[in-house]
Every structure is written in structure tokens, then in C-alpha cells.
Protein backbone atom coordinates (compact mmCIF):
# COMPACT_ATOMS: atom_id res chain seq x y z
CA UNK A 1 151.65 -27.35 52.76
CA UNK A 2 151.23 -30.63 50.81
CA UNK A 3 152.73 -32.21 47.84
CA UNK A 4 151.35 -34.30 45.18
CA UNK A 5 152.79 -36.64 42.61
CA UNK A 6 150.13 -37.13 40.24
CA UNK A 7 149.87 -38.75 36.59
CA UNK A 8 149.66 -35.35 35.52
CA UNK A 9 152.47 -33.96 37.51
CA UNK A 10 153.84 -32.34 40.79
CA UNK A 11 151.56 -30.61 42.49
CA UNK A 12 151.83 -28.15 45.57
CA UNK A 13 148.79 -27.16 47.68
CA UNK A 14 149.13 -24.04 49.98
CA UNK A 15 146.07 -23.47 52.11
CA UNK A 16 143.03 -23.86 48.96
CA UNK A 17 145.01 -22.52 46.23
CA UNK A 18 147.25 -25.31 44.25
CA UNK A 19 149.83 -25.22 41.76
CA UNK A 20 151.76 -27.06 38.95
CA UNK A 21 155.55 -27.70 39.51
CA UNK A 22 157.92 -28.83 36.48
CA UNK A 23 160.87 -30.39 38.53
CA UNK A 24 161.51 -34.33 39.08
CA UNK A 25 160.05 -35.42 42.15
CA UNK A 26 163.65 -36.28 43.56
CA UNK A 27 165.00 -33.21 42.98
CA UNK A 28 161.93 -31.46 44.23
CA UNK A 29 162.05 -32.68 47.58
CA UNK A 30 165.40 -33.57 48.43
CA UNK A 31 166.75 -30.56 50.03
CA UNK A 32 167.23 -29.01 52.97
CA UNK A 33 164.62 -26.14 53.96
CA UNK A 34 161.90 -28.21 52.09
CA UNK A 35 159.10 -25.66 53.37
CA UNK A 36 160.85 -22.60 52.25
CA UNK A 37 162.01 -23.60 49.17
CA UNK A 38 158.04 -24.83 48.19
CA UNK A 39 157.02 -21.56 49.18
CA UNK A 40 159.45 -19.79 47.16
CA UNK A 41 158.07 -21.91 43.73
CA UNK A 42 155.07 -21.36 43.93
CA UNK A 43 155.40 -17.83 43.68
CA UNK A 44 156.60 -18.85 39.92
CA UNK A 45 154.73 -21.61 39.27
CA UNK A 46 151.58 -22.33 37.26
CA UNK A 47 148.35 -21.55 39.35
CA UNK A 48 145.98 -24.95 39.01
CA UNK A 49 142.05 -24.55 39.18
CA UNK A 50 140.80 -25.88 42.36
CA UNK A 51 138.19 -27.99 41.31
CA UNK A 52 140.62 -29.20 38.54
CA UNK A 53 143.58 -30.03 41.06
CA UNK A 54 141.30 -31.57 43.72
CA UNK A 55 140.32 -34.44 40.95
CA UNK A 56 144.38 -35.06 40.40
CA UNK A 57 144.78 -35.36 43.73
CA UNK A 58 142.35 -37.87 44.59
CA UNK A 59 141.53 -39.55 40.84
CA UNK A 60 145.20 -39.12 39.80
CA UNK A 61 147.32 -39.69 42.44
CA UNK A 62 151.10 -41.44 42.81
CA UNK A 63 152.14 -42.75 45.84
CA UNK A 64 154.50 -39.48 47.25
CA UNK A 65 157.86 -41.32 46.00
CA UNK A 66 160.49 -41.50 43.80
CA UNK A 67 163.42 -43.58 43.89
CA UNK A 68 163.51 -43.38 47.49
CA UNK A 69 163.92 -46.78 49.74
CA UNK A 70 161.56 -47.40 52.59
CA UNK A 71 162.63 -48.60 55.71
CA UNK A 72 160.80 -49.07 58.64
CA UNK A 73 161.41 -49.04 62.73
CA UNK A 74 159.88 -51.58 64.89
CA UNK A 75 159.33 -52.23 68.82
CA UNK A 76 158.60 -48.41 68.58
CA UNK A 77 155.76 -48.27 71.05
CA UNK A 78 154.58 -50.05 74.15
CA UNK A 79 151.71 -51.92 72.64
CA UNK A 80 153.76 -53.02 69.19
CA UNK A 81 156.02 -54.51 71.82
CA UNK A 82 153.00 -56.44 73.37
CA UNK A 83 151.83 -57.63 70.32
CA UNK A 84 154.99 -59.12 69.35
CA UNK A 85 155.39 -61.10 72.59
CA UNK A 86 152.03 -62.49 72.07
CA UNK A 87 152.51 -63.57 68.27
CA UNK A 88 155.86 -65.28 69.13
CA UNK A 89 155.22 -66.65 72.67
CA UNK A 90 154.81 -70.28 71.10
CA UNK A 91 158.59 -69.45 69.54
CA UNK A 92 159.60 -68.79 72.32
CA UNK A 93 160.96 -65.68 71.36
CA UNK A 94 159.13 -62.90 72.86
CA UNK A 95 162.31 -61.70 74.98
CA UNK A 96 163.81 -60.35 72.20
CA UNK A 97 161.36 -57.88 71.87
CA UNK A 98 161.43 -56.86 75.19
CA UNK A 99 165.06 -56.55 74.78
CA UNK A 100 164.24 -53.86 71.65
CA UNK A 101 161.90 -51.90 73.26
CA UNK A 102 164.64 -51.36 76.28
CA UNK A 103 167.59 -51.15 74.02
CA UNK A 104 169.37 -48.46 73.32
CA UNK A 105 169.30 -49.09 69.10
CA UNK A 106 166.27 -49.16 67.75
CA UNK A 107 165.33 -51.79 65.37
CA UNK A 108 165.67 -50.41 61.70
CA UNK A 109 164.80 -52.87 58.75
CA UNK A 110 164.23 -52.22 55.07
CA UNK A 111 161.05 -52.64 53.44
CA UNK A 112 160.47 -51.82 50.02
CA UNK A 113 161.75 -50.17 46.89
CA UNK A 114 159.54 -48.05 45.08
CA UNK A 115 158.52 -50.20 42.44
CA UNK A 116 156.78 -52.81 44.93
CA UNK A 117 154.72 -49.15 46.88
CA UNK A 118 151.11 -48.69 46.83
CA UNK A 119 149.85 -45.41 46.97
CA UNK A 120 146.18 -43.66 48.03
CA UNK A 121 143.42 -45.79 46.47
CA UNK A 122 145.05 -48.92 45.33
CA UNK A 123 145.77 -52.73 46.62
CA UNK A 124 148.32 -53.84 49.01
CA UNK A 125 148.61 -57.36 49.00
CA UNK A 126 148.45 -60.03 52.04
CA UNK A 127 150.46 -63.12 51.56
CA UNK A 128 149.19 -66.66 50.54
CA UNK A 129 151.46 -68.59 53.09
CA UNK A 130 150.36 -66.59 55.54
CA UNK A 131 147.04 -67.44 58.07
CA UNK A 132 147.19 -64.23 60.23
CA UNK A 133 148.00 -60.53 58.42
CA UNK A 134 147.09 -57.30 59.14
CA UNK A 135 148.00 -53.61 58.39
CA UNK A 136 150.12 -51.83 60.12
CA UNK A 137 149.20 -47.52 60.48
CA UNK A 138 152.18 -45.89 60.82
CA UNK A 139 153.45 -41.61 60.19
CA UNK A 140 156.25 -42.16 57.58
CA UNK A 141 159.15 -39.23 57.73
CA UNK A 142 160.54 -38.37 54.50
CA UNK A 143 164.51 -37.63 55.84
CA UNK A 144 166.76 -36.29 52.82
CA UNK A 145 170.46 -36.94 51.56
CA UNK A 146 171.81 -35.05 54.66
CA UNK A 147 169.76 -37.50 56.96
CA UNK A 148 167.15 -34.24 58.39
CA UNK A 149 163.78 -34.81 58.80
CA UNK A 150 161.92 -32.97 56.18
CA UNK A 151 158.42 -34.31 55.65
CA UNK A 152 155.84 -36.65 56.67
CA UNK A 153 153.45 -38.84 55.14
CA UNK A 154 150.64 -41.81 55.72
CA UNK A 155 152.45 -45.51 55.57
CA UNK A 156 150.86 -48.86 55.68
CA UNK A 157 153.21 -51.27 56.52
CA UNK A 158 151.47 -54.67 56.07
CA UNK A 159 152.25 -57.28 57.74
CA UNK A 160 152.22 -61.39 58.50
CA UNK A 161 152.28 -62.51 62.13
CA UNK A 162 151.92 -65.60 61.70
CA UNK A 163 155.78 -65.64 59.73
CA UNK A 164 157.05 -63.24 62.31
CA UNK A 165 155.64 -65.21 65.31
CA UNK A 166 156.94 -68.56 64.10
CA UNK A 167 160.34 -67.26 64.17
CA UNK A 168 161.77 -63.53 64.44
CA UNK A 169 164.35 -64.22 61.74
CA UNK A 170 161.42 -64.48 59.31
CA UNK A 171 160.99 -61.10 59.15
CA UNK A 172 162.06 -60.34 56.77
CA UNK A 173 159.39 -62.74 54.63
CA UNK A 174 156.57 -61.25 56.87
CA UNK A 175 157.48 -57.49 56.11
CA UNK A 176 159.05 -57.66 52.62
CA UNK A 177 156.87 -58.81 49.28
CA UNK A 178 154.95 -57.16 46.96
CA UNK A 179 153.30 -54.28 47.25
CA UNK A 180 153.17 -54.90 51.55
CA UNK A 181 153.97 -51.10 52.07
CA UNK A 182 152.18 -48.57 50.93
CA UNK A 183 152.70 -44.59 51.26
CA UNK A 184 150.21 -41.28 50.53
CA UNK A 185 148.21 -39.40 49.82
CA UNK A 186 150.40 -36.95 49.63
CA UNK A 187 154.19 -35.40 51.22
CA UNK A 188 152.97 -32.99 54.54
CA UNK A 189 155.81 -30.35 54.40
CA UNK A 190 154.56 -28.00 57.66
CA UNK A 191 156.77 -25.04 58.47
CA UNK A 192 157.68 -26.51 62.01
CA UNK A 193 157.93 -29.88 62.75
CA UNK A 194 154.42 -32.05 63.22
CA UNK A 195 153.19 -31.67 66.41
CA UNK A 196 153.25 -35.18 68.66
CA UNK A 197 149.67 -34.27 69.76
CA UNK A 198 148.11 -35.37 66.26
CA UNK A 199 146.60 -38.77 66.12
CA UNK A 200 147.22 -41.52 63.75
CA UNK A 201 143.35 -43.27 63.18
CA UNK A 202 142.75 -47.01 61.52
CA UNK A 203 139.18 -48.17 60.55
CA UNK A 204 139.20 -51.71 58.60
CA UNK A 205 135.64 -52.40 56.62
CA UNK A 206 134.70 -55.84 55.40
CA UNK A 207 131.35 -56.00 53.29
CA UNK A 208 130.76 -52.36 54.18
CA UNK A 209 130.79 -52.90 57.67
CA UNK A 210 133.90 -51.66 59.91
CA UNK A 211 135.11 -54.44 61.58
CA UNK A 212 137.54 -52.43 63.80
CA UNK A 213 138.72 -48.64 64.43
CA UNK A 214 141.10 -47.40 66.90
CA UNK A 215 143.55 -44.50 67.04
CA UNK A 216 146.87 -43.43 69.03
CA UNK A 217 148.92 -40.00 69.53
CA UNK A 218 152.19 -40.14 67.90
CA UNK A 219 153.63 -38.95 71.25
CA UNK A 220 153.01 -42.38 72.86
CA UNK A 221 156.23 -43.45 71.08
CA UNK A 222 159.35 -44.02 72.88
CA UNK A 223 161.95 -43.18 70.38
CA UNK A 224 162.19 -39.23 68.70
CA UNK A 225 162.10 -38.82 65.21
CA UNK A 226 165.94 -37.84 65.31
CA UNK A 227 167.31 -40.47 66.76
CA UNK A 228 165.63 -42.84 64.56
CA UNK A 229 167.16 -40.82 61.61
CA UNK A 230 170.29 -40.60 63.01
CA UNK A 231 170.57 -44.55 63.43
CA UNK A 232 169.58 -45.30 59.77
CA UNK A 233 172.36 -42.79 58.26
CA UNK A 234 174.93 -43.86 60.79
CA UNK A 235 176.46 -46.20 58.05
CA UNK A 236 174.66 -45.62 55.23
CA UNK A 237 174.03 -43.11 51.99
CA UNK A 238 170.69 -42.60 50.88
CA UNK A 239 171.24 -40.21 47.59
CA UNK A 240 167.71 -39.46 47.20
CA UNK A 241 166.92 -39.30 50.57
CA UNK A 242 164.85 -42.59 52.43
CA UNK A 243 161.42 -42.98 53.57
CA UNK A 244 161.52 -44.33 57.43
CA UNK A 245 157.95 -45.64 58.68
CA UNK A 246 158.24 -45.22 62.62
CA UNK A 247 156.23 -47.82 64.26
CA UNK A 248 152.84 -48.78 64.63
CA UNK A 249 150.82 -48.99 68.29
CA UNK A 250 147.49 -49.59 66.59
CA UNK A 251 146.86 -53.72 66.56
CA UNK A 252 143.69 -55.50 65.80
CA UNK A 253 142.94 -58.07 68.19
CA UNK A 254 144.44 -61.38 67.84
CA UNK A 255 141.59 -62.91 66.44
CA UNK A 256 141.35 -61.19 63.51
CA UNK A 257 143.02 -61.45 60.27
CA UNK A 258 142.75 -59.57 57.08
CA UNK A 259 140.42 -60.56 54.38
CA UNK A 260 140.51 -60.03 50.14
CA UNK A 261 138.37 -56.68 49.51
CA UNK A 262 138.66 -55.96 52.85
CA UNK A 263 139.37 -51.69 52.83
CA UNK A 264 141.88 -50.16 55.11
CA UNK A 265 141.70 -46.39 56.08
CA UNK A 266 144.41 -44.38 57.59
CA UNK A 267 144.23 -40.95 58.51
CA UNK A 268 146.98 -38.90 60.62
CA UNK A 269 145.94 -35.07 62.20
CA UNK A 270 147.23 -32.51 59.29
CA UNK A 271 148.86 -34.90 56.91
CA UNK A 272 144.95 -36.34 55.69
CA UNK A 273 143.45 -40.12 54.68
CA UNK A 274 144.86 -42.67 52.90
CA UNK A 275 142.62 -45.75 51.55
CA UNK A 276 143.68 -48.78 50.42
CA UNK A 277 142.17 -52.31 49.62
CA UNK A 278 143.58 -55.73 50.48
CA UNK A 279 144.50 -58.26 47.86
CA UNK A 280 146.02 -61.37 46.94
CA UNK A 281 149.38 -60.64 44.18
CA UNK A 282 148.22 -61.37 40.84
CA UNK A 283 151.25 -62.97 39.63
CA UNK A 284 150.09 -66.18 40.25
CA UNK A 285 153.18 -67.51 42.32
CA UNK A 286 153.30 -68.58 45.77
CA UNK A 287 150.59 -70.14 46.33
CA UNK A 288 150.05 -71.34 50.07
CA UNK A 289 151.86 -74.75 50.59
């Protein structure tokens, strides 16, 4: 099943029939059981008209958060390793990432707050000081206060390469600004966990024509979803439960860079699309120096 945050509220869909839920989103999914406790609602909750709930869920729709952190895990497949080398070969740092695929720890580093998320249909933003950026299509596991793996949803972690390849301790300025994540449509909450056989799918459009397309199994990753859970709680408390993006091993080729009004589709097997469109921030600081 699949769970909405909308303007108008939280709303569950169970095969075609959809329903209103009057709980917090926090305390709605942070829980162990997720699936059987949804199912249990919305045998009290308030039956939505289709037609009706399809428009909140597409014209009304919040990113799937709360106040959830979102951290991400990198080096997670073979060709995210590749591309890493490449960007940072002139650094000479592209060991290290050889080092990280091999390693025993994963690497785990934070990425937004909730405030700074896009969700399905809006802008995430490329940087200004940046000359090479790109998106980054990636399943995002929603893991609650106990550190299980309860849901799954569509993440966008956007990126700079150009930062990250002049030096890997910038990467924190090439992963972290606003609105360079973004999460959605919508929280997948399947009865058994998703299948590694589904495929996560990028197409990137400029002017109305796609300008590249490519898609990946999840099950070409090296790491389980587990023990990247299981290294993010080791030391840490997440109260309302943490988003975790898992890696990317879709990259557009090295000649290409992202564009303003470029749009930026991601779709993953079961969980559905989410669509965003690229950006400058409109804060009017930073400008490229």
C-alpha cells in the first residue's frame, strides 16, 4: 500500500480504494509492523472518492516526511564508484573511493532536514558555484526509531561533481544546500520487503526533448538494506525515525551537466514516478565567484 501526505491530509491507498487518516505523519509511520498497522486503520477510517483522492495525490502532494533527517549512503554500487574516480582523478583522490567500495563500513553522510526537501512536482536546486551537477536516482528506505526497515520511497539526491571532484572533503558543499534532496511521491509500505528485481528508471528532458534515460536493478548494489541501517543507528538516535537514500548507479555521461528548467523523472518498480524541475535558489545569495 502507499501513503500520502497531502495539503489536505494523510492519505492511505490500498489497491484503488483510498482513505483519509487523522494522525500526525510522525506518529503514523513510526512504528514497527507499519503494513499491519495501515491495514488495521483503514478499516476505521474515512473512505475518500477516487477521483477526489487521485487529484490530492498528484495536485496536492507533500514530500512523504515529517521531521525526519535524511541521510544518504555513497560508493554503494560499482558504477557510483567509477564515476567518482573519474570526477576526482585530477585530485588525485580517486583511491579513496576504491577504498569505500571494498571497505567493510559503508559511507553514511547526512543530507538534509526536512525543511530544505522537495517533494513530487516541485524544484530542486543546482548550485551557482558549481560547473558540473546532476541528479542522483536513488530508492530511499524509511527505517523507524528502532532502526527496522519499514518503507520505501523515490529520492533525488542532487549533486555537484565538480565540488566533490576538486576535493572529497567538499562533500559536504556538493551534497548539502537547499532543497538538493528531494523525496516522493509517496511512502511504499508492501507487506514483504521490496523485491531487488524492481528497477530504479531516470529520464532528464531539456526543451521537451530527453536528453538522457537509463535504468538499473536495485540488486546490482553491494551493500543490503540492513546493514546500511544497522551502521547509521550504531551510535545514533533518530526519534522519528531517518530517511537513508542508498546509492545511486545511474550517471549521465561526463559531458553533461544539468540545466535551469531542465525536468528530472524518477520512477522505481511498485513505489511509482516522481518529477521534479531544476532550479537556481531564489534567495539571491551565492552567486558563482
Amino acid at each position: 500500500m502507499k501513503l500520502y501526505q497531502t495539503k489536505k491530509g494523510n492519505v492511505i491507498q490500498h489497491e484503488e480504494n483510498y482513505y483519509l487518516v487523522d494522525e500526525t505523519w510522525d506518529e503514523l509511520i513510526n512504528r514497527d509492523g507499519l503494513h499491519a498497522y495501515l491495514m488495521t486503520t483503514i478499516a476505521k477510517a474515512k473512505p475518500l472518492p477516487s477521483a477526489e483522492a487521485r487529484n490530492w495525490c498528484e495536485k496536492e502532494v507533500l514530500p512523504p516526511i515529517g521531521t525526519q533527517e535524511v541521510w544518504a549512503a555513497g560508493v554503494t554500487y560499482l558504477r557510483s564508484r567509477d564515476a567518482r574516480k573519474e570526477e576526482s582523478q585530477d585530485s588525485g583522490g580517486a583511491d579513496f573511493y576504491d577504498k569505500v567500495y571494498e571497505a567493510q563500513r559503508p559511507e553514511l553522510f547526512f543530507k538534509s532536514l526536512p525543511h530544505r526537501v522537495a517533494g513530487h512536482g516541485q524544484s530542486v536546486n543546482i548550485r551557482k558555484d558549481s560547473t558540473w551537477n546532476v541528479p542522483e536516482p536513488e530508492l530511499a528506505l524509511y527505517i523507524n526509531s528502532k532502526g527496522n526497515v519499514e518503507g520505501y520511497t523515490i529520492g533525488n539526491d542532487m549533486s555537484s561533481r565538480s565540488i566533490e571532484g576538486e576535493n572529497p572533503l567538499y562533500l559536504p558543499q556538493a551534497k548539502v544546500y537547499e532543497r538538493s534532496a528531494a523525496l516522493g511521491p509517496c511512502l511504499y509500505v508492501p507487506k514483504e520487503p521490496l523485491s531487488l528485481s524492481n528497477c530504479i528508471h531516470m529520464s532528464i528532458s531539456r526543451s521537451g526533448k530527453e536528453v538522457y534515460s537509463g535504468s538499473v536493478e536495485i540488486g546490482r548494489m553491494k551493500r543490503s538494506f540492513t546493514e546500511l541501517a544497522g551502521y547509521l543507528y550504531r551510535e545514533m538516535d533518530f526519534v522519528p525515525g531517518c530517511y537513508l537514500m542508498t546509492g545511486t548507479c545511474l550517471v549521465p555521461p561526463n559531458d553533461f551537466t544539468l540545466a535551469e528548467g531542465d525536468k528530472v523523472e524518477i520512477r522505481i518498480d511498485e513505489i511509482g514516478m516522481m518529477v521534479n524541475f531544476i532550479s537556481y535558489a531564489s534567495n539571491g545569495v551565492g552567486a558563482a565567484i
